[in-house]
Protein backbone atom coordinates (compact mmCIF):
# COMPACT_ATOMS: atom_id res chain seq x y z
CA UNK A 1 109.47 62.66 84.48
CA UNK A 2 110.87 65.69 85.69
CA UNK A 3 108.46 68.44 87.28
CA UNK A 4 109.04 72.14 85.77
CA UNK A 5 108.51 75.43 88.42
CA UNK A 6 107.51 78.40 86.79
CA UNK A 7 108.38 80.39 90.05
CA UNK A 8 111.00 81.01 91.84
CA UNK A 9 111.30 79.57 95.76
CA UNK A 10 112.19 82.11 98.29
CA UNK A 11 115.42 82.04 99.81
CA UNK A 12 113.56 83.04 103.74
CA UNK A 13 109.84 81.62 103.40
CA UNK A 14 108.85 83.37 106.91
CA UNK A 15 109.49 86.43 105.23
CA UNK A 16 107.99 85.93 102.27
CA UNK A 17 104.68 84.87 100.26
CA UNK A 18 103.21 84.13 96.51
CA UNK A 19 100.23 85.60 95.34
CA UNK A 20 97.86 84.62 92.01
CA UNK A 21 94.70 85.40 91.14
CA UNK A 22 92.57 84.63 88.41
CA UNK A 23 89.55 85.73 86.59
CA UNK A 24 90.25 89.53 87.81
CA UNK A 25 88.32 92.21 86.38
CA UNK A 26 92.08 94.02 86.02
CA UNK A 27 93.91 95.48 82.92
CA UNK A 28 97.76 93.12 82.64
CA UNK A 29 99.52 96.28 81.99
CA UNK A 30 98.43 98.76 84.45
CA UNK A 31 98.76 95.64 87.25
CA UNK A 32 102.32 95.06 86.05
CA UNK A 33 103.57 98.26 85.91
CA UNK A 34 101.68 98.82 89.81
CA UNK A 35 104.05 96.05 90.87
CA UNK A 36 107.22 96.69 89.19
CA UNK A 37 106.72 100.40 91.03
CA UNK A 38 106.26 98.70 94.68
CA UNK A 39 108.37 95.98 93.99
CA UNK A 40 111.57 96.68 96.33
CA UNK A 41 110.06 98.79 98.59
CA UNK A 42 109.24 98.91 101.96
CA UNK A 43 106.05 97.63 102.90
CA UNK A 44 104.99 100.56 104.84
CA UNK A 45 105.80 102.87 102.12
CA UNK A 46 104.32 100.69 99.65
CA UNK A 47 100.83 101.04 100.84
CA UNK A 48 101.45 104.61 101.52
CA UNK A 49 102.33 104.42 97.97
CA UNK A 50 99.03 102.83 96.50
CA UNK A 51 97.28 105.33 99.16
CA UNK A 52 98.36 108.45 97.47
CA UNK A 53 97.94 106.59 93.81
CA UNK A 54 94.19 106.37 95.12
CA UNK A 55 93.98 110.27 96.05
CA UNK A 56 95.91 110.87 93.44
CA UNK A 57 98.81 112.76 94.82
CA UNK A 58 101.16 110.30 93.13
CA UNK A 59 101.32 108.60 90.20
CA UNK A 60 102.84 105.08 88.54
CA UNK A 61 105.32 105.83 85.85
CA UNK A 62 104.83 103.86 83.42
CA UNK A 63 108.03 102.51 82.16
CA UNK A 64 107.54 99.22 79.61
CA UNK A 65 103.45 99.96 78.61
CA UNK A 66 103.94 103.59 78.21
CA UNK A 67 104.13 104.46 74.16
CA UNK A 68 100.01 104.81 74.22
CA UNK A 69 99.44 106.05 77.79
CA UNK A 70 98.13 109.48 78.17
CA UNK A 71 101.03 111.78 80.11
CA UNK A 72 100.29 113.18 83.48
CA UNK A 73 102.71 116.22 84.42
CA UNK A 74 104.78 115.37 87.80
């Protein structure tokens, strides 16, 4: 019997890490489109990033979830 991943391994595991969580008081669509909007980005810049989402000074652009999202002017 064959075993199935549902993830993919990392090419450089030093550099790398997995995350999951369960049972989090979080909406799927506003944490997915959070990590699609850090996902190639520096790490530095990605907390600055989540920083200025908290102060609001930026925002996350919501890009797949976005036909029934209020609109914030940028």
């Amino acid at each position: 019997m064959t075993r199935i991943h549902y993830s993919k391994t990392a090419d450089n595991s030093t550099k790398s890490c997995k995350a999951r969580g369960s049972d989090l008081r979080v909406h799927f669509k506003n944490t997915h489109e959070t990590a699609q909007a850090i996902k190639h980005m520096p790490l530095k810049r990605a907390k600055r990033f989540l920083q200025n989402v908290k102060d609001k000074k930026e925002i996350v652009v919501f890009r797949k979830f976005g036909h029934c999202v209020g609109r914030k002017a940028q």
